[in-house]
N, C-alpha and C. Protein backbone atom coordinates (compact mmCIF):
# COMPACT_ATOMS: atom_id res chain seq x y z
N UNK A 1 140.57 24.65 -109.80
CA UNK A 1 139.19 24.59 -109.36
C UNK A 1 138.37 25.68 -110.02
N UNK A 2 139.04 26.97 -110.28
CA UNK A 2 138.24 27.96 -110.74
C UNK A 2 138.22 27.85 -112.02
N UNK A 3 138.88 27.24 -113.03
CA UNK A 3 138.68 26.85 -114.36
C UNK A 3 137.68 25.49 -114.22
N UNK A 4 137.37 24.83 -113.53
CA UNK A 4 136.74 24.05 -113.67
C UNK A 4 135.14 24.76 -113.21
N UNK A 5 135.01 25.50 -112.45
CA UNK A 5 134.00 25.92 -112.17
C UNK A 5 133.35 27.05 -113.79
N UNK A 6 134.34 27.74 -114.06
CA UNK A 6 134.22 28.53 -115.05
C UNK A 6 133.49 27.36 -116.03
N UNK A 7 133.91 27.04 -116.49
CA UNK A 7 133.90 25.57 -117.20
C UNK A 7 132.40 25.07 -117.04
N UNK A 8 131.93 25.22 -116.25
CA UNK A 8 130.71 24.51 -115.79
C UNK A 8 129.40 25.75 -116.07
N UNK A 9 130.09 26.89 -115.64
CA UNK A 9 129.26 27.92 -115.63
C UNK A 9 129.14 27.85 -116.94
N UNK A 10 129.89 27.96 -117.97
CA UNK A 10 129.63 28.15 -119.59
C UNK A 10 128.94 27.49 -119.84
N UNK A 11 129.08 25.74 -119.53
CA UNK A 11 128.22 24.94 -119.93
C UNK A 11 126.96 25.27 -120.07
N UNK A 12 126.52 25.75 -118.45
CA UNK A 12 124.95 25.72 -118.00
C UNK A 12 124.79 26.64 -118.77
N UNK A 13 125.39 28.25 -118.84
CA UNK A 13 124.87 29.05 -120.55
C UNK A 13 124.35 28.63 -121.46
N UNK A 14 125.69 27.89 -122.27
CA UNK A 14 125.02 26.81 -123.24
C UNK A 14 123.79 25.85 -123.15
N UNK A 15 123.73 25.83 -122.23
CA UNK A 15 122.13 24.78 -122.21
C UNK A 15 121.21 25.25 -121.52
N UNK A 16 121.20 26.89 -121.50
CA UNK A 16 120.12 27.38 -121.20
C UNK A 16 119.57 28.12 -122.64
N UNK A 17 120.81 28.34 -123.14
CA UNK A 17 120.36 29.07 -124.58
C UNK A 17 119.57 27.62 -125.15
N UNK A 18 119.61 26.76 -125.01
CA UNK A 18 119.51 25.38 -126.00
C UNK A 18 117.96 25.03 -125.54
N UNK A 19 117.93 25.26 -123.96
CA UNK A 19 116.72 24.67 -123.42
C UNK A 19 115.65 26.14 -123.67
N UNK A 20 115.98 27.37 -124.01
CA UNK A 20 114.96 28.57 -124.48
C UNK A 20 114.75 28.32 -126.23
N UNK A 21 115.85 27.91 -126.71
CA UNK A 21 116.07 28.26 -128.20
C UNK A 21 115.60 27.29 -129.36
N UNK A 22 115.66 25.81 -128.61
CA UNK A 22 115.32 24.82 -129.79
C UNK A 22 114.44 24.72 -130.12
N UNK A 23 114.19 24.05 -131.32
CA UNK A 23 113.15 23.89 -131.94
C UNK A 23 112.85 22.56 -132.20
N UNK A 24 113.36 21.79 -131.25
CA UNK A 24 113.22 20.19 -131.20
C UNK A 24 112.36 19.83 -129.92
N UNK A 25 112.19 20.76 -128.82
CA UNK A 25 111.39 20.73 -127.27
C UNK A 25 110.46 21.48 -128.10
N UNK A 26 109.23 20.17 -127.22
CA UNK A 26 107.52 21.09 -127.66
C UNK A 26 108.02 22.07 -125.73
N UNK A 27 108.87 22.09 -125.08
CA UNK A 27 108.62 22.91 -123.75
C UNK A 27 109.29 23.95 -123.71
N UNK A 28 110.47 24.26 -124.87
CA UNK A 28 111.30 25.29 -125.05
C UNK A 28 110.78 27.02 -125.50
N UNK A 29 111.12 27.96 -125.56
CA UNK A 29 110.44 29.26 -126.15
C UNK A 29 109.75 28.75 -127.45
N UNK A 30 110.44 28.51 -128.49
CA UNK A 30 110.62 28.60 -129.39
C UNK A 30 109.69 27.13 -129.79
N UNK A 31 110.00 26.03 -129.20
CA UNK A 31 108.77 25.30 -129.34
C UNK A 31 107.48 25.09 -128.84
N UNK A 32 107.20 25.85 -127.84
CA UNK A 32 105.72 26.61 -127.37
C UNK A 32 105.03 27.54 -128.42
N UNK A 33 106.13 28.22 -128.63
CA UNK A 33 105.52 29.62 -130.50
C UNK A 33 105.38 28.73 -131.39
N UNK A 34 105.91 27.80 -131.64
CA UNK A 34 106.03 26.53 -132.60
C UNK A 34 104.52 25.85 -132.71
N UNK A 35 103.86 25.30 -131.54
CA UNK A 35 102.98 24.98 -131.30
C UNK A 35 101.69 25.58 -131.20
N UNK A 36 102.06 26.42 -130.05
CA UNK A 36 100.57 27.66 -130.08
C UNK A 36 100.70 29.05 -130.92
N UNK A 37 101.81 29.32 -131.67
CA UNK A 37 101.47 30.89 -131.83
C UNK A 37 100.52 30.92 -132.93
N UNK A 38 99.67 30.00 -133.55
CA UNK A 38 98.80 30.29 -134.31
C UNK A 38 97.53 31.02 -133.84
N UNK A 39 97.00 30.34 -132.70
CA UNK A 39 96.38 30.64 -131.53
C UNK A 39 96.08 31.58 -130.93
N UNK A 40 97.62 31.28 -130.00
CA UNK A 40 97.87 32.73 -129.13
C UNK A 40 99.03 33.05 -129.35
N UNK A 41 98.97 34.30 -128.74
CA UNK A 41 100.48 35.39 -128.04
C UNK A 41 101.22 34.45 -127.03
N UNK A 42 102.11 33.90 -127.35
CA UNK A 42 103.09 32.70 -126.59
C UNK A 42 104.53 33.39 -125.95
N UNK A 43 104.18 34.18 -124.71
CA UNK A 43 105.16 34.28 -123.77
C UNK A 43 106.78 34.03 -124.22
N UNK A 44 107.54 34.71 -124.24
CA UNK A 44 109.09 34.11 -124.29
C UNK A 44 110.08 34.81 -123.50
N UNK A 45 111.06 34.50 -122.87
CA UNK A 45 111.61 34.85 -122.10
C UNK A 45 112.79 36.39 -123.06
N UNK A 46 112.96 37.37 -122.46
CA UNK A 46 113.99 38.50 -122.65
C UNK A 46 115.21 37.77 -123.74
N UNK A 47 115.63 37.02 -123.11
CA UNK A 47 116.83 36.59 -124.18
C UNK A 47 116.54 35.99 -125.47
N UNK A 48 114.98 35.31 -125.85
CA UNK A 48 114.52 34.60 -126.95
C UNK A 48 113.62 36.22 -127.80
N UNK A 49 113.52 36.69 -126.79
CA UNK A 49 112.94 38.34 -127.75
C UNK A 49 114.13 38.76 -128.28
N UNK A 50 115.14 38.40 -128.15
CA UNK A 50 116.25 39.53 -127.92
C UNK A 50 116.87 38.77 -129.69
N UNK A 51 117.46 36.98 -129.18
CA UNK A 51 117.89 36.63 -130.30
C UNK A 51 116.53 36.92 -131.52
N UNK A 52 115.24 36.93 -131.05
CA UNK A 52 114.07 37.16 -132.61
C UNK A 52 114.39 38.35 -132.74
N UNK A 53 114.37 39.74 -132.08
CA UNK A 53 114.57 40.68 -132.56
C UNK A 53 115.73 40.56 -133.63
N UNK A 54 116.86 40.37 -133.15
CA UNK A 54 118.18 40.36 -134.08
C UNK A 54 117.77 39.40 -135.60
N UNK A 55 117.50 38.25 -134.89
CA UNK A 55 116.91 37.34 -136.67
C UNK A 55 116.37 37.99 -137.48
N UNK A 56 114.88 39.14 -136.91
CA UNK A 56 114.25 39.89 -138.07
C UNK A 56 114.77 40.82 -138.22
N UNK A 57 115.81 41.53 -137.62
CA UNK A 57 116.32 42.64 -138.31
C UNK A 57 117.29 41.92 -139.73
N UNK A 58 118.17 40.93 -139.64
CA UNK A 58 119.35 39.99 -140.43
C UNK A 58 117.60 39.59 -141.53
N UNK A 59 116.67 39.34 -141.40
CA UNK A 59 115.75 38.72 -142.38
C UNK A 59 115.32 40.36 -142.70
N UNK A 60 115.25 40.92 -142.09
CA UNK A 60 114.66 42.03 -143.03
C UNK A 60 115.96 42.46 -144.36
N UNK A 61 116.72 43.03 -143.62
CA UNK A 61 118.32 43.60 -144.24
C UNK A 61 118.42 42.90 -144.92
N UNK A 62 118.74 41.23 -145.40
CA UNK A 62 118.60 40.88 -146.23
C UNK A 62 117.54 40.35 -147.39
N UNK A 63 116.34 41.12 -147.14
CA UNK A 63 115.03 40.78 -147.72
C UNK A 63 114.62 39.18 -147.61
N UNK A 64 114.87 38.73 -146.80
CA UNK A 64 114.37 37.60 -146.48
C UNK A 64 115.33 36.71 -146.81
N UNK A 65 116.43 36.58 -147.55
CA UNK A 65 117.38 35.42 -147.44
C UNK A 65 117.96 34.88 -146.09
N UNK A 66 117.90 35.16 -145.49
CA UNK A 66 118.27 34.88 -143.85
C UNK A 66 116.83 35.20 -143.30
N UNK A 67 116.26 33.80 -142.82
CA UNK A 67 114.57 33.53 -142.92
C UNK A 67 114.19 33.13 -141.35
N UNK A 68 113.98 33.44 -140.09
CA UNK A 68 114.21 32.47 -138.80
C UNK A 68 112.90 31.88 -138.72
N UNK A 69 111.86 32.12 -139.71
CA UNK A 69 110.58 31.22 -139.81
C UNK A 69 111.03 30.23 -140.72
N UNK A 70 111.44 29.63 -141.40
CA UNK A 70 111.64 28.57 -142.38
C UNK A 70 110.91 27.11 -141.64
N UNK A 71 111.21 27.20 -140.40
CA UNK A 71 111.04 25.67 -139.71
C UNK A 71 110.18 24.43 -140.31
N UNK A 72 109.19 25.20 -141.00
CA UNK A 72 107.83 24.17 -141.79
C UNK A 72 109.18 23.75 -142.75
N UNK A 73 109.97 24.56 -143.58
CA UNK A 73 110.63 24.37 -145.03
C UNK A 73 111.63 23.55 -144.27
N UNK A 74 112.45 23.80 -143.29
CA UNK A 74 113.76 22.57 -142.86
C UNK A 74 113.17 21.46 -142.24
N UNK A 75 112.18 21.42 -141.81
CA UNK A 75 110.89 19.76 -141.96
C UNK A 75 111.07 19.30 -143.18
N UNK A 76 110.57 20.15 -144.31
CA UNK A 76 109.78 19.06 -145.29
C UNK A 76 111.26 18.64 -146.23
N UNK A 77 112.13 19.52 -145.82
CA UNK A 77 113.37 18.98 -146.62
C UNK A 77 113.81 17.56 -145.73
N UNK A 78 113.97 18.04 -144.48
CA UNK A 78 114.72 17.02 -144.03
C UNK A 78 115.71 16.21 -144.01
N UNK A 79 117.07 17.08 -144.50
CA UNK A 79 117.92 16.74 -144.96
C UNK A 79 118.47 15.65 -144.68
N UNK A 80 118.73 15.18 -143.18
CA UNK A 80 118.80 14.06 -142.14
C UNK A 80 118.53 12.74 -142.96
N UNK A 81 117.62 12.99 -143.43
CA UNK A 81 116.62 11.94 -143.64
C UNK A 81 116.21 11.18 -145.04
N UNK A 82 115.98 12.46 -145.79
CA UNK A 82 115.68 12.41 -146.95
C UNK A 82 117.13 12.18 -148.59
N UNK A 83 116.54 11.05 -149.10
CA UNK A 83 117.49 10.72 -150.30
C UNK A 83 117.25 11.39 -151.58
N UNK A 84 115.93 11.89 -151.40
CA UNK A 84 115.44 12.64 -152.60
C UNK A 84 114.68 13.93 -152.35
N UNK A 85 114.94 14.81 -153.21
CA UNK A 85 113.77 16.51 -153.07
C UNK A 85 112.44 16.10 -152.84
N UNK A 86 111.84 17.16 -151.53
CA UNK A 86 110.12 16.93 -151.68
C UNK A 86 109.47 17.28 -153.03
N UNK A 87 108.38 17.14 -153.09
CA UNK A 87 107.25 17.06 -154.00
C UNK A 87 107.67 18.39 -154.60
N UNK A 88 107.50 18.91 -155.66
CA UNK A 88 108.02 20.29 -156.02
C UNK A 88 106.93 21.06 -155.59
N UNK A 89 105.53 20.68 -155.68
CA UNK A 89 104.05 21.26 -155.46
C UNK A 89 104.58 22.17 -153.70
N UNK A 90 104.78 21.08 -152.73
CA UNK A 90 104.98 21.26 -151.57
C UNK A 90 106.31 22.29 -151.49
N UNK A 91 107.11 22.66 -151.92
CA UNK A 91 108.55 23.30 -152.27
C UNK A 91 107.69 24.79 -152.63
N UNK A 92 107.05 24.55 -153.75
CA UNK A 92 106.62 26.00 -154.24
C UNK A 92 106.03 26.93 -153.27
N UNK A 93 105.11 25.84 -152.35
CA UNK A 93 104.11 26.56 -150.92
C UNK A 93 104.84 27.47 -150.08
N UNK A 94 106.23 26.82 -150.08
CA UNK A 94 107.07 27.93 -148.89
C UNK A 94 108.45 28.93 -149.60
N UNK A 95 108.30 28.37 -150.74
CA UNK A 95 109.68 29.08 -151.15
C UNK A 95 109.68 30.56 -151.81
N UNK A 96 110.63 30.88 -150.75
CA UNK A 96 110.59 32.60 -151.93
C UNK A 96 109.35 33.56 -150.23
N UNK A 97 109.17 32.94 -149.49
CA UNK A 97 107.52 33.50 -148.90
C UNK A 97 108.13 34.28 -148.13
N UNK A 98 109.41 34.93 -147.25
CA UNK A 98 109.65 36.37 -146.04
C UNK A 98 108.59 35.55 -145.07
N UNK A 99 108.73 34.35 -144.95
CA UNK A 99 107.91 34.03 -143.62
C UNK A 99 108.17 34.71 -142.27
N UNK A 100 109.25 35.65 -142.26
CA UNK A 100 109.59 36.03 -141.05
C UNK A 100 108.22 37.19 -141.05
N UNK A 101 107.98 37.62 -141.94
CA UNK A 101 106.79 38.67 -141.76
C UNK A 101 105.55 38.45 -141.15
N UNK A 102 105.61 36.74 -140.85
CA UNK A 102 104.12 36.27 -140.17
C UNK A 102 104.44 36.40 -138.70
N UNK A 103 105.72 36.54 -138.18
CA UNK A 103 105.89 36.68 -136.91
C UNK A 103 105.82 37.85 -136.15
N UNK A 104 104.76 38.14 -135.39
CA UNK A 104 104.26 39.39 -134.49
C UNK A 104 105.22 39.03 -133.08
N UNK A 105 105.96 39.67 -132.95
CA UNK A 105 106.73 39.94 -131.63
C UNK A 105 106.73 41.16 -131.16
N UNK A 106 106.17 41.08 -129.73
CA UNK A 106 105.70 42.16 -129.50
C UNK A 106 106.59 42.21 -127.99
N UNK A 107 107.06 43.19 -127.89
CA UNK A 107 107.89 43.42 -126.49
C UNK A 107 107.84 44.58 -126.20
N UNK A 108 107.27 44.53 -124.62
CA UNK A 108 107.30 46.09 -123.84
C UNK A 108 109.05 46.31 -123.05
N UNK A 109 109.27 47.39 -123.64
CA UNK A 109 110.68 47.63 -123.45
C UNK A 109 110.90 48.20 -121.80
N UNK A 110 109.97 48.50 -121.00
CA UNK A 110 109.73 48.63 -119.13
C UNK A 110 110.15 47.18 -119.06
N UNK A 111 109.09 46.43 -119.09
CA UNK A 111 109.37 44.85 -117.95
C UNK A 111 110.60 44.15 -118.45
N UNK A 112 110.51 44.31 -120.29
CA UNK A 112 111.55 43.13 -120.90
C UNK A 112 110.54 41.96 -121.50
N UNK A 113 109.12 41.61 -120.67
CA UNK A 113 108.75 40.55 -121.16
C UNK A 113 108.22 40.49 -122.88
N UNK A 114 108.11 39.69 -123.20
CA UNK A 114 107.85 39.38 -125.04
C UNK A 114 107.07 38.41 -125.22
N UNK A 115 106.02 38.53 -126.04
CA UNK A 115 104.90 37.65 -126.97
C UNK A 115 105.47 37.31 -128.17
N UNK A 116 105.41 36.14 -128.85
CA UNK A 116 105.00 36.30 -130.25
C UNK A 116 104.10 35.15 -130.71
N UNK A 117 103.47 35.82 -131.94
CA UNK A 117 102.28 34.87 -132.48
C UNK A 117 102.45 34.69 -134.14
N UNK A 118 102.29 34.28 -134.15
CA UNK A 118 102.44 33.79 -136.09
C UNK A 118 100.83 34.18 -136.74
N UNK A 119 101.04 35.09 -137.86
CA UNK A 119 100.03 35.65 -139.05
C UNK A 119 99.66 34.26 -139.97
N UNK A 120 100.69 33.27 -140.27
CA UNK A 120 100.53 32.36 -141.06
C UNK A 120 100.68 31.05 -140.62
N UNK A 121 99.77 30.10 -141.34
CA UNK A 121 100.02 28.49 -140.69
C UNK A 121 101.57 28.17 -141.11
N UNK A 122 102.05 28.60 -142.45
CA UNK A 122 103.34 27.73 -142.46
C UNK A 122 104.24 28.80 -141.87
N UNK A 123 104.46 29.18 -141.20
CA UNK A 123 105.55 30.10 -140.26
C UNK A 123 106.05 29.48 -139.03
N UNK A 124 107.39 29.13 -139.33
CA UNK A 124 107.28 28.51 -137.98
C UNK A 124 109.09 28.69 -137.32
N UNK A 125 109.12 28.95 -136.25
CA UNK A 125 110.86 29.43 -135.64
C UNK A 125 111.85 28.83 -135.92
N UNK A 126 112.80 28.88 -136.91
CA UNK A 126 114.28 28.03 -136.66
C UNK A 126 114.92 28.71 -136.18
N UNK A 127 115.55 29.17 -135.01
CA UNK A 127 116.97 30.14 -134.59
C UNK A 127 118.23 29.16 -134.97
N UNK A 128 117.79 28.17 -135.81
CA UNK A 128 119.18 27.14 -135.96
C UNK A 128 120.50 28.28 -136.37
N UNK A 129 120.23 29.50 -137.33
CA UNK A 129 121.21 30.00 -137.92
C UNK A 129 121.69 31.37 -136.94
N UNK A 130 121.17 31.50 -135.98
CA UNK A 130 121.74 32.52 -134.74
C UNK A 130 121.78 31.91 -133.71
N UNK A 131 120.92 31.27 -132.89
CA UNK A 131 121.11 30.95 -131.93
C UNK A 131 122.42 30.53 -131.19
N UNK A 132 122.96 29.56 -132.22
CA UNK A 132 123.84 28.88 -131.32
C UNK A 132 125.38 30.35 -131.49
N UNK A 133 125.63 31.35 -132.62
CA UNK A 133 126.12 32.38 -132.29
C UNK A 133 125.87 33.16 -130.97
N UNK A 134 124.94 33.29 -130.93
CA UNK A 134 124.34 33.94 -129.20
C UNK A 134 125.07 33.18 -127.79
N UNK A 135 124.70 32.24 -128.12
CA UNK A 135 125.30 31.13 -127.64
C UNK A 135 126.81 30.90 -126.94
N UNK A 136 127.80 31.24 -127.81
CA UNK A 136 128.59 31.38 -128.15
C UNK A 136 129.36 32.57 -127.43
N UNK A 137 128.74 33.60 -127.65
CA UNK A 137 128.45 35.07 -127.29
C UNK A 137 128.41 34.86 -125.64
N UNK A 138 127.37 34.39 -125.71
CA UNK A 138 127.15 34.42 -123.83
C UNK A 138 128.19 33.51 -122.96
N UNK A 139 128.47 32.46 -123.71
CA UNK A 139 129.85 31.63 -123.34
C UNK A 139 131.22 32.60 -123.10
N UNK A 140 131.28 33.28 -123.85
CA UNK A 140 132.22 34.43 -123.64
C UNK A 140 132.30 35.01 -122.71
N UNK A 141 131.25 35.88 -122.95
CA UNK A 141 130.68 36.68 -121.92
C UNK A 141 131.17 36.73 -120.10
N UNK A 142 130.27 34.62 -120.57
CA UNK A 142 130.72 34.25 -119.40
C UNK A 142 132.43 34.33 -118.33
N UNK A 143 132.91 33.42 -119.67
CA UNK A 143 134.35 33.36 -119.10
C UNK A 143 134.95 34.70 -118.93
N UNK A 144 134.65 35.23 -119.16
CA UNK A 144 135.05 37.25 -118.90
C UNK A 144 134.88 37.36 -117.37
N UNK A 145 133.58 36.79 -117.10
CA UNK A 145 133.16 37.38 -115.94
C UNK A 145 133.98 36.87 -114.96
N UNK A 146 134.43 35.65 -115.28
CA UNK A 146 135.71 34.64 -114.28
C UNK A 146 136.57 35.04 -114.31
N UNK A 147 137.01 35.88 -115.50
CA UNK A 147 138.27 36.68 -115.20
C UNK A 147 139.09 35.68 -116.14
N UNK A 148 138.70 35.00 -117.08
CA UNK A 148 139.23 34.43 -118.13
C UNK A 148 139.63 35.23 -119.35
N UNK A 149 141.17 35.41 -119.44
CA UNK A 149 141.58 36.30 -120.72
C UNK A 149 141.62 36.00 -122.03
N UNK A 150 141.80 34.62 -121.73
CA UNK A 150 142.62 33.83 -122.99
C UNK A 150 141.89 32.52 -123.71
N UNK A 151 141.17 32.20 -124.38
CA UNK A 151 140.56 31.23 -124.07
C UNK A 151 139.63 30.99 -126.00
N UNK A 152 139.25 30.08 -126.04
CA UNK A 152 138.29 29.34 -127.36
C UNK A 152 136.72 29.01 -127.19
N UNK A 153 136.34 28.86 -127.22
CA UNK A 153 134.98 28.43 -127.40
C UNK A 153 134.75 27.67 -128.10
N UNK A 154 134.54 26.79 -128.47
CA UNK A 154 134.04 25.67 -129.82
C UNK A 154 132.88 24.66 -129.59
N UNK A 155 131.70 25.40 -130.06
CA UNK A 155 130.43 24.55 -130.12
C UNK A 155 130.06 23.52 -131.68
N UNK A 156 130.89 22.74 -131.79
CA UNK A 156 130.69 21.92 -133.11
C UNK A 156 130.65 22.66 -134.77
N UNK A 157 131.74 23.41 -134.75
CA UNK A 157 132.15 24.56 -135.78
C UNK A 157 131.44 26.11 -135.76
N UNK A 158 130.81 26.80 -134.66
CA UNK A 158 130.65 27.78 -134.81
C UNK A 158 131.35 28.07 -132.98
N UNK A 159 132.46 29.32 -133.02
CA UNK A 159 132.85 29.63 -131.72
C UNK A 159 133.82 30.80 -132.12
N UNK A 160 134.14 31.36 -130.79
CA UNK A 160 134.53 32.45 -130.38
C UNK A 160 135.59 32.47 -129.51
N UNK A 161 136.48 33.58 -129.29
CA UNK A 161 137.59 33.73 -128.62
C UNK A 161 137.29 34.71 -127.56
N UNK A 162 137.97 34.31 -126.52
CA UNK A 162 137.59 35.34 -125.21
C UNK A 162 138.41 36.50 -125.64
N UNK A 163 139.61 36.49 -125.87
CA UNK A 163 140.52 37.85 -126.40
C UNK A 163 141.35 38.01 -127.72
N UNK A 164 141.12 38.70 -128.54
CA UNK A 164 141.11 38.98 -129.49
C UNK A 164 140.38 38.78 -130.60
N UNK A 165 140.27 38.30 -131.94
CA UNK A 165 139.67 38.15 -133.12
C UNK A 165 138.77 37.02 -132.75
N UNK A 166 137.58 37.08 -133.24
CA UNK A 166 136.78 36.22 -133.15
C UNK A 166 137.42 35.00 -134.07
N UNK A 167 136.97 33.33 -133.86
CA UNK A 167 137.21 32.42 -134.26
C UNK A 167 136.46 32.40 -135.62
N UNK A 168 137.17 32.21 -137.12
CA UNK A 168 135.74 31.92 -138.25
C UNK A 168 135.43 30.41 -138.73
């Protein structure tokens, strides 16, 4: 019963990171900044400041090769979808750009709460390449707290081990 409960608890982790983090919900953090941060300063909860903080530090350190604004650029590719490269005209508009630099995140370190707003129209949030690590992370976390020693994680090729070496 208590592995099954554990079990459940991870889940709801997982789909709370999913329901703050995606970028497929216009109602999620990340698709509210998506929508309004041209605008305004768009509210996000402690844990979506927390994974942007970490993205722009990984986009700074690597001068922008690790990008968590790309979202306009993984649209117009559309890999899903598309049989052929976009327009090269449209390619040139975003490529090479540190779009993470259009993102103003602003967090008072007293309450925890966090804003962010976008400097540029094509700037827009993917946490596709951390998030679901965080994710992952807090799944852990979790089963720790149950008193789980031993254990895997596997969210569709990215996961983690409750004890010892992380999974690669």
């Amino acid at each position: 019963a208590a592995r099954g409960a554990a079990g459940s608890f991870v889940t709801g982790e997982l789909r709370r990171v999913e329901a703050l983090m995606t970028r497929f919900s216009p109602t999620s953090d990340v698709g509210r900044a998506n929508r309004l941060g041209m605008r305004d300063a768009v509210p996000v909860a402690p844990a979506t400041a927390g994974v942007l903080e970490a993205a722009l530090a990984w986009a700074s350190a690597s001068d922008g090769s690790f990008d968590p604004c790309i979202g306009r650029a993984v649209e117009l590719w559309d890999v899903e979808h598309r049989t052929i490269p976009p327009p090269a005209v449209l390619v040139r508009g975003l490529a090479a750009r540190r779009l993470y630099r259009m993102l103003d995140l602003d967090r008072d370190r007293t309450t925890g709460r966090a804003r962010v707003r976008f400097t540029d129209r094509d700037a827009e949030i993917d946490l596709g390449g951390i998030a679901k690590g965080y994710g992952v992370d807090r799944a852990v976390a979790a089963l720790r707290e149950w008193g789980v020693t031993r254990g895997i994680v596997d969210v569709g090729g990215g996961g983690g081990t409750v004890a010892g070496r992380r999974k690669a």
